[in-house]
Each structure stands twice: as structure tokens, then as C-alpha cells.
C-alpha atoms as a PDB file:
ATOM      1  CA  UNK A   1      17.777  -7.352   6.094  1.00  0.00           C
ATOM      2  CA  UNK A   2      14.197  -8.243   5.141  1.00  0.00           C
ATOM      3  CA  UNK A   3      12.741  -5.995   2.843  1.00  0.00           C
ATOM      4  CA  UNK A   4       9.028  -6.039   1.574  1.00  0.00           C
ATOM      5  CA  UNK A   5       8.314  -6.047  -2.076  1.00  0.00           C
ATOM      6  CA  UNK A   6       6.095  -4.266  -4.089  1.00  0.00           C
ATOM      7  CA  UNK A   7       4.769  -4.585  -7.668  1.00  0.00           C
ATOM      8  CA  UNK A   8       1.813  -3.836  -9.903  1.00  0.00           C
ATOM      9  CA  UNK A   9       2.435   0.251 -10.776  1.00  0.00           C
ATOM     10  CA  UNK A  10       2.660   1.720 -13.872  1.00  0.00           C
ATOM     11  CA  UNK A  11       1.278   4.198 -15.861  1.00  0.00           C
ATOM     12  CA  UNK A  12      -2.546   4.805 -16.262  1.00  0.00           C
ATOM     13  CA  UNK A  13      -4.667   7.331 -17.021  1.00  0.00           C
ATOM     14  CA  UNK A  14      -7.031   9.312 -14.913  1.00  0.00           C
ATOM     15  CA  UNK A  15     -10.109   7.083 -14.564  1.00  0.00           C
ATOM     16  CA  UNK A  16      -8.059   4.225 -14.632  1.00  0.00           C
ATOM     17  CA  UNK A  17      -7.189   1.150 -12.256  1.00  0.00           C
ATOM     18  CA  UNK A  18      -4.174  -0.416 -11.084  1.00  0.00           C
ATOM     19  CA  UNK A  19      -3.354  -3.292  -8.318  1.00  0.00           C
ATOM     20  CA  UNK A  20      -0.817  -3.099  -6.290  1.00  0.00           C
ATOM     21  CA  UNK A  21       0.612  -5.999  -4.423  1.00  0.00           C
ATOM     22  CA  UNK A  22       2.883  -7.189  -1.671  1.00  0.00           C
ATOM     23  CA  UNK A  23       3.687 -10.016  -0.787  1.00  0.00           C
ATOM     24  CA  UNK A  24       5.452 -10.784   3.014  1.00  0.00           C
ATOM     25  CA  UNK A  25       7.344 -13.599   4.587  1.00  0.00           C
ATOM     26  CA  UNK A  26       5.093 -15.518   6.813  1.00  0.00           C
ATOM     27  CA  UNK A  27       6.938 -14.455  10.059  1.00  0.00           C
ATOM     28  CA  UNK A  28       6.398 -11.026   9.324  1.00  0.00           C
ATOM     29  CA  UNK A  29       3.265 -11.454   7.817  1.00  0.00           C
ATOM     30  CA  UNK A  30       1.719 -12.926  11.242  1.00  0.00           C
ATOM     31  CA  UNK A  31       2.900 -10.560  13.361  1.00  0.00           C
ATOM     32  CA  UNK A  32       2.124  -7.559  11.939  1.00  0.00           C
ATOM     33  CA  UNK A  33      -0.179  -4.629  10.744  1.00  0.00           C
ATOM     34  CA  UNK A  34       0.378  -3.774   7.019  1.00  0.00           C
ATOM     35  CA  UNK A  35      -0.600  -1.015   5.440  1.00  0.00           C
ATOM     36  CA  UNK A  36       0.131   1.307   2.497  1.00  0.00           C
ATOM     37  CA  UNK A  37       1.768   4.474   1.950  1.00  0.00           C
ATOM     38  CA  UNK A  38       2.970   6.718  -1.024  1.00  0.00           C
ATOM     39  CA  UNK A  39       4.904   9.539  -1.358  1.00  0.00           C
ATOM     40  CA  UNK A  40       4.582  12.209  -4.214  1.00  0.00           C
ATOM     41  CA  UNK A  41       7.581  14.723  -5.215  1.00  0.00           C
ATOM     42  CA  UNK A  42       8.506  17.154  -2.767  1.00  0.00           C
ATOM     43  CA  UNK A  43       6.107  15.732  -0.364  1.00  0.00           C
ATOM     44  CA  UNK A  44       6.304  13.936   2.996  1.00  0.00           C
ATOM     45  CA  UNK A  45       5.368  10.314   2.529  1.00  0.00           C
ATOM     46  CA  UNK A  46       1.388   9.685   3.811  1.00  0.00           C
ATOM     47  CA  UNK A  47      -0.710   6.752   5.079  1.00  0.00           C
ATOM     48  CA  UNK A  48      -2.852   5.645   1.719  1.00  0.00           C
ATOM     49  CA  UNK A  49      -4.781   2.802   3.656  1.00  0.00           C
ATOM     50  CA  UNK A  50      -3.830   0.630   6.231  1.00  0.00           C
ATOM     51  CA  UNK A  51      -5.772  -2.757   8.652  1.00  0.00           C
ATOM     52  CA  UNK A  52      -5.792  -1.786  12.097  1.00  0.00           C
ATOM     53  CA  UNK A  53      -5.771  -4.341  14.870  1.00  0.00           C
ATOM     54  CA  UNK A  54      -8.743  -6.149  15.004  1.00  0.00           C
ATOM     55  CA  UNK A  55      -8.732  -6.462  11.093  1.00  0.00           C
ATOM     56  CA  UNK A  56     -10.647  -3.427  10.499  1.00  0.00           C
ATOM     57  CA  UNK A  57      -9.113  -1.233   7.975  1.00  0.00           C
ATOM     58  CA  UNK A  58      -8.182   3.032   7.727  1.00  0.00           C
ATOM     59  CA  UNK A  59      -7.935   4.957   4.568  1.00  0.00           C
ATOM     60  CA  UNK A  60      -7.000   8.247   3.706  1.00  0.00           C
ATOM     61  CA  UNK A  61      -9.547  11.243   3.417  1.00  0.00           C
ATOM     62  CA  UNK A  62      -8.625  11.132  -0.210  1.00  0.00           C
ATOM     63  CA  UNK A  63      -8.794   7.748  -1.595  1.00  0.00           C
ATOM     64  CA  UNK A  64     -12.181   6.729   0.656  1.00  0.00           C
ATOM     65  CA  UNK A  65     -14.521   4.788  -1.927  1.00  0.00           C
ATOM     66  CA  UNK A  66     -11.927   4.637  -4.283  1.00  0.00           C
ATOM     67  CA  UNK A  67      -9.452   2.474  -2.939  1.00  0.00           C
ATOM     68  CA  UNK A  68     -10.046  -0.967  -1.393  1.00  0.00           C
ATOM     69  CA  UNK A  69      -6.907  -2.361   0.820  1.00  0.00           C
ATOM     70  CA  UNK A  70      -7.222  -6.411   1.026  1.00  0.00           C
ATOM     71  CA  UNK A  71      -5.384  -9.046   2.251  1.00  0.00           C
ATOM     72  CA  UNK A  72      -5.092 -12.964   1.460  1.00  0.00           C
ATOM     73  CA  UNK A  73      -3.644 -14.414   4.231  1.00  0.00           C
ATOM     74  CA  UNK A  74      -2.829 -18.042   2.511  1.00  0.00           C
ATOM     75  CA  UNK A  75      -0.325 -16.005   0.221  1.00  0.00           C
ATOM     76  CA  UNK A  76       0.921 -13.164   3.216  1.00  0.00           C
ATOM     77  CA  UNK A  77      -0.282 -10.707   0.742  1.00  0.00           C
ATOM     78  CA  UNK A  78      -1.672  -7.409   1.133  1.00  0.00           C
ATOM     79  CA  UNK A  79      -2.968  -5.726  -2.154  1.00  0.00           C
ATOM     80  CA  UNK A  80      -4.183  -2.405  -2.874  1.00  0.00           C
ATOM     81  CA  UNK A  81      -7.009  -2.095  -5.791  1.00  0.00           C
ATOM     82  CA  UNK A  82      -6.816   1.832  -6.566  1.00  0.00           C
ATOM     83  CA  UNK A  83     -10.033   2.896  -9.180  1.00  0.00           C
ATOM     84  CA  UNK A  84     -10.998   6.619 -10.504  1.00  0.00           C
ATOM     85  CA  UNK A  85      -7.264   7.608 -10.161  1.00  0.00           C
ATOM     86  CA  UNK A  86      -6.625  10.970 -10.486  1.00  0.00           C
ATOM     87  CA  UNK A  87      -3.306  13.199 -11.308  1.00  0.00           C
ATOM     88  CA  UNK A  88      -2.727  14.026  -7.749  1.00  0.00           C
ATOM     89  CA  UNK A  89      -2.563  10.191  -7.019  1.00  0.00           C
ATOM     90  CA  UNK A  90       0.503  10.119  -9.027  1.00  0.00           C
ATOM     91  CA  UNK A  91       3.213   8.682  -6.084  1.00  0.00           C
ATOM     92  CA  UNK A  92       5.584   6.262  -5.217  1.00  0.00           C
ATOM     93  CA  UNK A  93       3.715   3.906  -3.325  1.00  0.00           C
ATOM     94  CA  UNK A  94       5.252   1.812  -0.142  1.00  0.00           C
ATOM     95  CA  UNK A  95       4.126  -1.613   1.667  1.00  0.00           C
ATOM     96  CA  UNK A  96       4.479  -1.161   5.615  1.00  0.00           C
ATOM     97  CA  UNK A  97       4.831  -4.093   7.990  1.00  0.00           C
ATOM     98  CA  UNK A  98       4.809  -2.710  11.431  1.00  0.00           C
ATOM     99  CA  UNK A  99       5.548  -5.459  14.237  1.00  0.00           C
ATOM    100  CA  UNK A 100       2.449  -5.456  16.781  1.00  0.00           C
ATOM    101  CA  UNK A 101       5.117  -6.974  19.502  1.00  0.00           C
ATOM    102  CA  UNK A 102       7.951  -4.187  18.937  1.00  0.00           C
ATOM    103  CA  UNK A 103       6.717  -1.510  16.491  1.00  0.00           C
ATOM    104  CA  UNK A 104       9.617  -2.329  14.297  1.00  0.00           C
ATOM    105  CA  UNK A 105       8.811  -1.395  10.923  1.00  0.00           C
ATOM    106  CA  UNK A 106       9.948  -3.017   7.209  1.00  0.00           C
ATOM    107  CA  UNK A 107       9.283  -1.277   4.413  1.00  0.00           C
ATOM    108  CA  UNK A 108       9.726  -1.743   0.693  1.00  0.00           C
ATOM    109  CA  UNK A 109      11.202  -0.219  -1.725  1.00  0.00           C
ATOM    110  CA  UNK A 110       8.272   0.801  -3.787  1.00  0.00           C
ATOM    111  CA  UNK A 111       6.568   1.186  -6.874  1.00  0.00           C
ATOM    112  CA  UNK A 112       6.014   4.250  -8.906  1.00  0.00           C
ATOM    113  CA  UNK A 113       2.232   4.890 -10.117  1.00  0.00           C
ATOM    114  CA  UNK A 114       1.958   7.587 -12.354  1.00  0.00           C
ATOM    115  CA  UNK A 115      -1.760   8.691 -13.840  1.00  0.00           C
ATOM    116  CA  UNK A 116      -1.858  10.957 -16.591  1.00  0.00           C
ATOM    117  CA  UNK A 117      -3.210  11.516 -20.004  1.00  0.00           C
END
């Protein structure tokens, strides 16, 4: 079973930055749109920021201008530079690979990011 893999969380305080990053076999990586979610307790896991076809990109009402989704496609990376984070962005965050063939989907197992003072 191919599972995604995230890093780069961690503890930060509000006003702070973090990276995350995830890095995809190439198979997977080619023939799909990635994207990132998080999920915060008692909560229903939401879309964060995510490319769309065409290699435009989506972002959540709440992390617009503050979070920057990229990709580097000589690695099959997707990364996710989060600045000015606030409490409520305090989630475990998820990498998404959604097949544009089938619509399967593989998703990792995440990475906590906590922000607090």
C-alpha cells in the first residue's frame, strides 16, 4: 500500500513559520493532483490548499495570503510554506494525491502543527 509522507511540523508560535513537505513516488506524482489538508480536534478534516488541473492552485478562505502551496516537480514534491500562523491553525496536517485517471486517493499519515505561545 503506497502511502504519502509528510514532515516539517512542529511547534511554533503565533506569528511564526513552518514548511511542510511531501514528497511522492514518481508514478503517483505524474498522475495526480496534490493538495493539502488538516484536521483540528473534534473537527472534520478540510482542504488547506490544493493545484487544480491546469496547475493553477485553491486555498482555503482562511489561509489566503498566508500560505503558499508549491511544488518541485524534479523531486515529486509538494510543500506547503504556512507564515502568520495563528492558534486556530493548530491541526494535523495531510498530503493528498488524488489520481486524475481514477479519482483514487493516497493519503499520508500526517504531521501535527501546533502554534501556541
Amino acid at each position: 500500500q503506497v502511502q504519502l509522507v509528510e514532515s516539517g511540523g512542529g511547534l511554533v508560535q503565533p506569528g511564526g513559520s513552518l514548511r511542510l513537505s511531501c514528497p511522492a513516488p514518481a508514478i503517483i506524482f505524474g498522475i495526480s493532483v496534490m493538495g493539502w489538508y488538516r484536521q483540528a480536534p473534534g473537527k472534520q478534516r478540510e482542504l488547506v490548499a490544493t493545484f487544480v488541473s491546469g496547475g493553477t492552485t485553491n486555498y482555503s478562505d482562511s489561509v489566503k495570503g498566508r500560505f503558499t502551496i508549491t511544488r518541485d516537480d524534479g523531486n515529486y514534491t509538494i510543500y506547503l510554506q504556512m507564515n502568520s500562523l495563528k492558534p486556530e491553525d493548530t491541526a494535523v496536517y495531510f498530503c493528498k494525491a488524488t489520481s486524475m485517471n481514477s479519482g483514487y486517493e493516497w493519503w499520508g499519515q500526517g504531521t501535527q502543527v501546533t502554534v501556541s505561545s
